[in-house]
N, C-alpha and C. Protein backbone atom coordinates (compact mmCIF):
# COMPACT_ATOMS: atom_id res chain seq x y z
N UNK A 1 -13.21 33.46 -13.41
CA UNK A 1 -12.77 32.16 -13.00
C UNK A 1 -12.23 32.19 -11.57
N UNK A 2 -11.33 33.18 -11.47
CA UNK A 2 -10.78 33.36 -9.85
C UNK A 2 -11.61 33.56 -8.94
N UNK A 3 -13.13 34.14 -8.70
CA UNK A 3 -13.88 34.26 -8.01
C UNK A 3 -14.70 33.04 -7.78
N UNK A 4 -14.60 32.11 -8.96
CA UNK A 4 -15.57 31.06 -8.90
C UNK A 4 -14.20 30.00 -8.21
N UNK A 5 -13.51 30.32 -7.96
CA UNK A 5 -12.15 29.35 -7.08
C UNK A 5 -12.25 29.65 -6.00
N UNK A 6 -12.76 30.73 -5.39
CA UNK A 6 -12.69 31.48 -4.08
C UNK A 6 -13.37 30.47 -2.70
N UNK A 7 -12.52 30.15 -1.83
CA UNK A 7 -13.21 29.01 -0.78
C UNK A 7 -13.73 27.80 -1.22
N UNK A 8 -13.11 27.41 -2.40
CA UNK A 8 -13.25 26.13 -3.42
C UNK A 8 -13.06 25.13 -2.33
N UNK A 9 -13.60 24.21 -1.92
CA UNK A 9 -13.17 22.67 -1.20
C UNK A 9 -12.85 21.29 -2.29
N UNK A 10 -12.02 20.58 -2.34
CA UNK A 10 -11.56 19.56 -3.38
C UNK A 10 -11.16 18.11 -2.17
N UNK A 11 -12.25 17.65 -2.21
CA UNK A 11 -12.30 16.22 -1.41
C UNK A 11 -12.13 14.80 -2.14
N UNK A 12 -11.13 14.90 -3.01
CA UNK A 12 -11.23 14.13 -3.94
C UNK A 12 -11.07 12.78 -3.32
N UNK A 13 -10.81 11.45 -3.87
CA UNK A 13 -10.78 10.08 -3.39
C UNK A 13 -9.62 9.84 -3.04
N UNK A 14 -9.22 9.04 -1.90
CA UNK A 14 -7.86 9.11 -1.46
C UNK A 14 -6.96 10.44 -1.52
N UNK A 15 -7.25 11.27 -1.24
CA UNK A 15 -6.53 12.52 -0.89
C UNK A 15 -7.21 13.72 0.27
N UNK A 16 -6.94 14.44 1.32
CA UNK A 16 -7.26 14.78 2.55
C UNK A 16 -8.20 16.39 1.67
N UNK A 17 -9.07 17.00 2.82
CA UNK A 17 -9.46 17.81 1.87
C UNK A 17 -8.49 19.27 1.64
N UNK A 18 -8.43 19.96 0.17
CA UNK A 18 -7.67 20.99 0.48
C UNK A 18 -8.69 22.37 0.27
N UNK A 19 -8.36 23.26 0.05
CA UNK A 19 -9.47 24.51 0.57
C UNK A 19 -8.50 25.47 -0.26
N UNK A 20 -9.33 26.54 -1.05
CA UNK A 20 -8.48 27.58 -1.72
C UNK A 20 -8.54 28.65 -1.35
N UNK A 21 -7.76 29.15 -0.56
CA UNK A 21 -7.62 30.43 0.26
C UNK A 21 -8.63 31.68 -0.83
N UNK A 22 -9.46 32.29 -0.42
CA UNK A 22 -9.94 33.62 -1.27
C UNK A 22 -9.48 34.76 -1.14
N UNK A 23 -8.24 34.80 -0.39
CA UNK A 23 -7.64 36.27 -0.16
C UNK A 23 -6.54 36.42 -1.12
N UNK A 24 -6.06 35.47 -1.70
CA UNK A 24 -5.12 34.92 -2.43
C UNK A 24 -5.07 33.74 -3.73
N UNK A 25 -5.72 32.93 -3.31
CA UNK A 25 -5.48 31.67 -4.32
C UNK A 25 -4.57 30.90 -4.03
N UNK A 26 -4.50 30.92 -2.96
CA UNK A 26 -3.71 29.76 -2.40
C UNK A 26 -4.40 28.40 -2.32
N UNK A 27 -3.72 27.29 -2.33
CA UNK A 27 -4.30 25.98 -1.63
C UNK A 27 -4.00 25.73 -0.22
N UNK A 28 -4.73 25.46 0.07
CA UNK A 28 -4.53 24.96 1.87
C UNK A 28 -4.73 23.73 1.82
N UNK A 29 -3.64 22.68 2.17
CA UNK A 29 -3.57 21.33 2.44
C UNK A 29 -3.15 20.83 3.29
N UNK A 30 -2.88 19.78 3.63
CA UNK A 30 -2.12 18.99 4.97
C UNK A 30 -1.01 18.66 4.29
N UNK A 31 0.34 18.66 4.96
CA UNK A 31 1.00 18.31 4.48
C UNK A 31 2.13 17.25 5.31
N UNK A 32 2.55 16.07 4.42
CA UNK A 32 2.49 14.92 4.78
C UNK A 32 4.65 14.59 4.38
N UNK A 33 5.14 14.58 5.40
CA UNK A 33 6.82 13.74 5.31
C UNK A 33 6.84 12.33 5.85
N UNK A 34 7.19 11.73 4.52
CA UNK A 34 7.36 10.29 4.40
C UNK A 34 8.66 9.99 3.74
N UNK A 35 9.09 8.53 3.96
CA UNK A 35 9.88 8.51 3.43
C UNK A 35 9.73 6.77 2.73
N UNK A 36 10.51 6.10 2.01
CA UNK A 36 10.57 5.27 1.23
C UNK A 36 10.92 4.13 1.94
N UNK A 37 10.42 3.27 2.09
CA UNK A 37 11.42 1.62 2.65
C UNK A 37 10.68 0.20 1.71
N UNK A 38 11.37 -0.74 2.26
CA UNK A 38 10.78 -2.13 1.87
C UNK A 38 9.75 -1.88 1.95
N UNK A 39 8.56 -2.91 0.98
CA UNK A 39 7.14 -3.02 1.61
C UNK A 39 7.19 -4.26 2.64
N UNK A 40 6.17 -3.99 3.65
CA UNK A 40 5.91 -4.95 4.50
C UNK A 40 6.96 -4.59 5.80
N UNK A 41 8.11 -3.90 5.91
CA UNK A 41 8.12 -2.79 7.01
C UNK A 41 7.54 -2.48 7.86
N UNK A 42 8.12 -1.95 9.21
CA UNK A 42 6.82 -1.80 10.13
C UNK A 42 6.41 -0.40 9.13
N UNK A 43 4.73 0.15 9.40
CA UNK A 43 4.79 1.34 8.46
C UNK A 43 4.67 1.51 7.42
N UNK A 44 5.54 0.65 6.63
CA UNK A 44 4.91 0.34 5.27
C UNK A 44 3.90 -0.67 4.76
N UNK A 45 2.32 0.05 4.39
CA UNK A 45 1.62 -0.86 4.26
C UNK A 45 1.79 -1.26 2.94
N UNK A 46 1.69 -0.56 1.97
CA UNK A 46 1.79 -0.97 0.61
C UNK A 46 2.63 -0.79 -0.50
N UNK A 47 2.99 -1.48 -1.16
CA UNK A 47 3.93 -1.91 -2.12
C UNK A 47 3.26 -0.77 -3.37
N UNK A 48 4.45 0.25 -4.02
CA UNK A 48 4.38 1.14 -4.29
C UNK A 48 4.60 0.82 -5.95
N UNK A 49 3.73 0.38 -7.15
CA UNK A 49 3.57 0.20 -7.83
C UNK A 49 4.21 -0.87 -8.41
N UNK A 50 4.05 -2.10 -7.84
CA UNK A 50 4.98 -3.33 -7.81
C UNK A 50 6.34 -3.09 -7.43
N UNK A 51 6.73 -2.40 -7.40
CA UNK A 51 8.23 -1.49 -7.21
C UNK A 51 9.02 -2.85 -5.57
N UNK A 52 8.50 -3.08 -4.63
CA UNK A 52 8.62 -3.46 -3.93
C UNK A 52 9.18 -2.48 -2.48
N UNK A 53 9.01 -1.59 -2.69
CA UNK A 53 9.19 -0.82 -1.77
C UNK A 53 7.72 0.41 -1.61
N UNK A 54 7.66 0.96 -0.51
CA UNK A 54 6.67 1.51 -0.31
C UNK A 54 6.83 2.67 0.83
N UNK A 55 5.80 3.74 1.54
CA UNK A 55 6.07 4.98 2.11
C UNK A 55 5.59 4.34 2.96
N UNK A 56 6.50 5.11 4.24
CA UNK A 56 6.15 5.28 5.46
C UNK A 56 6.01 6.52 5.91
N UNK A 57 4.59 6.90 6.69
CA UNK A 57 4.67 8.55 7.00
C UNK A 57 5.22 8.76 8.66
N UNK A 58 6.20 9.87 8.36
CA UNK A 58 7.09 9.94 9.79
C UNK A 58 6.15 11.41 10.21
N UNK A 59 5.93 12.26 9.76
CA UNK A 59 4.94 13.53 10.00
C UNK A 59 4.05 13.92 9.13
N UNK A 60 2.68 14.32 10.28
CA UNK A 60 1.71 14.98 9.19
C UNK A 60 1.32 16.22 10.11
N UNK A 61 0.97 17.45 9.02
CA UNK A 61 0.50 18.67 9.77
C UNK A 61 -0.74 19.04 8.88
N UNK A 62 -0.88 18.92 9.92
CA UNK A 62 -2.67 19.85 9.51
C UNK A 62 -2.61 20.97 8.57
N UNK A 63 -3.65 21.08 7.34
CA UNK A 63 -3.85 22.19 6.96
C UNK A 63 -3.55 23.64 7.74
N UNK A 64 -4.30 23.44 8.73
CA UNK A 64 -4.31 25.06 9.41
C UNK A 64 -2.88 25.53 9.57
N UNK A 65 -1.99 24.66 9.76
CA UNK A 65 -0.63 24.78 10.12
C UNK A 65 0.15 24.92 9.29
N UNK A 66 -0.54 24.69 8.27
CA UNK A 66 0.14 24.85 7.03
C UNK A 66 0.35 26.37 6.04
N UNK A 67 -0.78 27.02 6.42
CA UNK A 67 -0.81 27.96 5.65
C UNK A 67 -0.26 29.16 6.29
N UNK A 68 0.32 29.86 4.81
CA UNK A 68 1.41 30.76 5.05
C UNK A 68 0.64 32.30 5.55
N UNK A 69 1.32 33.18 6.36
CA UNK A 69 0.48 34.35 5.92
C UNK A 69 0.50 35.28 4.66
N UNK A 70 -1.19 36.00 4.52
CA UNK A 70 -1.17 35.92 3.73
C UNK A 70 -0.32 37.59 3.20
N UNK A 71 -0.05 37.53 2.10
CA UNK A 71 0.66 38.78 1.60
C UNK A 71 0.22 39.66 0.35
N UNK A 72 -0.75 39.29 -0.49
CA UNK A 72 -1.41 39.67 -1.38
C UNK A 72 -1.96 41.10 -1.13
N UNK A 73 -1.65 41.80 -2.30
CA UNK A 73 -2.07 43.23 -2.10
C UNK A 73 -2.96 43.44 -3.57
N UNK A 74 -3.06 42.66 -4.18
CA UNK A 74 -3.58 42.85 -5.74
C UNK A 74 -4.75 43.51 -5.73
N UNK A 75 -5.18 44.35 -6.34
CA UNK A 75 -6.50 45.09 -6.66
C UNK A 75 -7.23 44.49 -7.59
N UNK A 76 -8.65 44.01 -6.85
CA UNK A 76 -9.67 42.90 -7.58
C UNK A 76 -10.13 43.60 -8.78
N UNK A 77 -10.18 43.40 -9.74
CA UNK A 77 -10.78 43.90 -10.99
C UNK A 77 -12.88 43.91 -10.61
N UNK A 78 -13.16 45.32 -11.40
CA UNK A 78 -14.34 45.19 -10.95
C UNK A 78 -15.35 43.89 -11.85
N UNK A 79 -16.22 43.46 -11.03
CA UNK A 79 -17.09 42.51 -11.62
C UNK A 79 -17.45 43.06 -13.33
């Protein structure tokens, strides 16, 4: 199963793409700080499950920037 995860891409609908590291099993994503206000806010486009309030994103970082180095020393089991 872990080999068939290896450089996996997951572009799902409304979500950015993430990538599964093969040295590790990591996910590689973008990662996104927002925070909560009124809807209709500058920033806030949409009203967050009728709730009446909704996210505004103050930072986003790129995948690449995201990922940690890697540290994995595990010994691959043979095929």
């Amino acid at each position: 199963m872990a080999r068939a995860l290896e450089g996996m891409k997951f572009d799902g609908e409304g979500f950015q793409t993430m990538t599964m590291r093969a040295d590790d099993h990591q996910v590689i994503q973008p990662l996104y700080v927002m925070e909560m206000d009124r809807a209709g806010t500058p920033g806030v486009k949409f009203d967050n499950e009728g709730s009446g309030c909704g996210f505004r994103t103050l930072l986003s970082i790129p995948a690449d920037a995201t990922a940690q180095p890697k540290t994995c020393k595990m010994t691959r089991p043979a095929r």
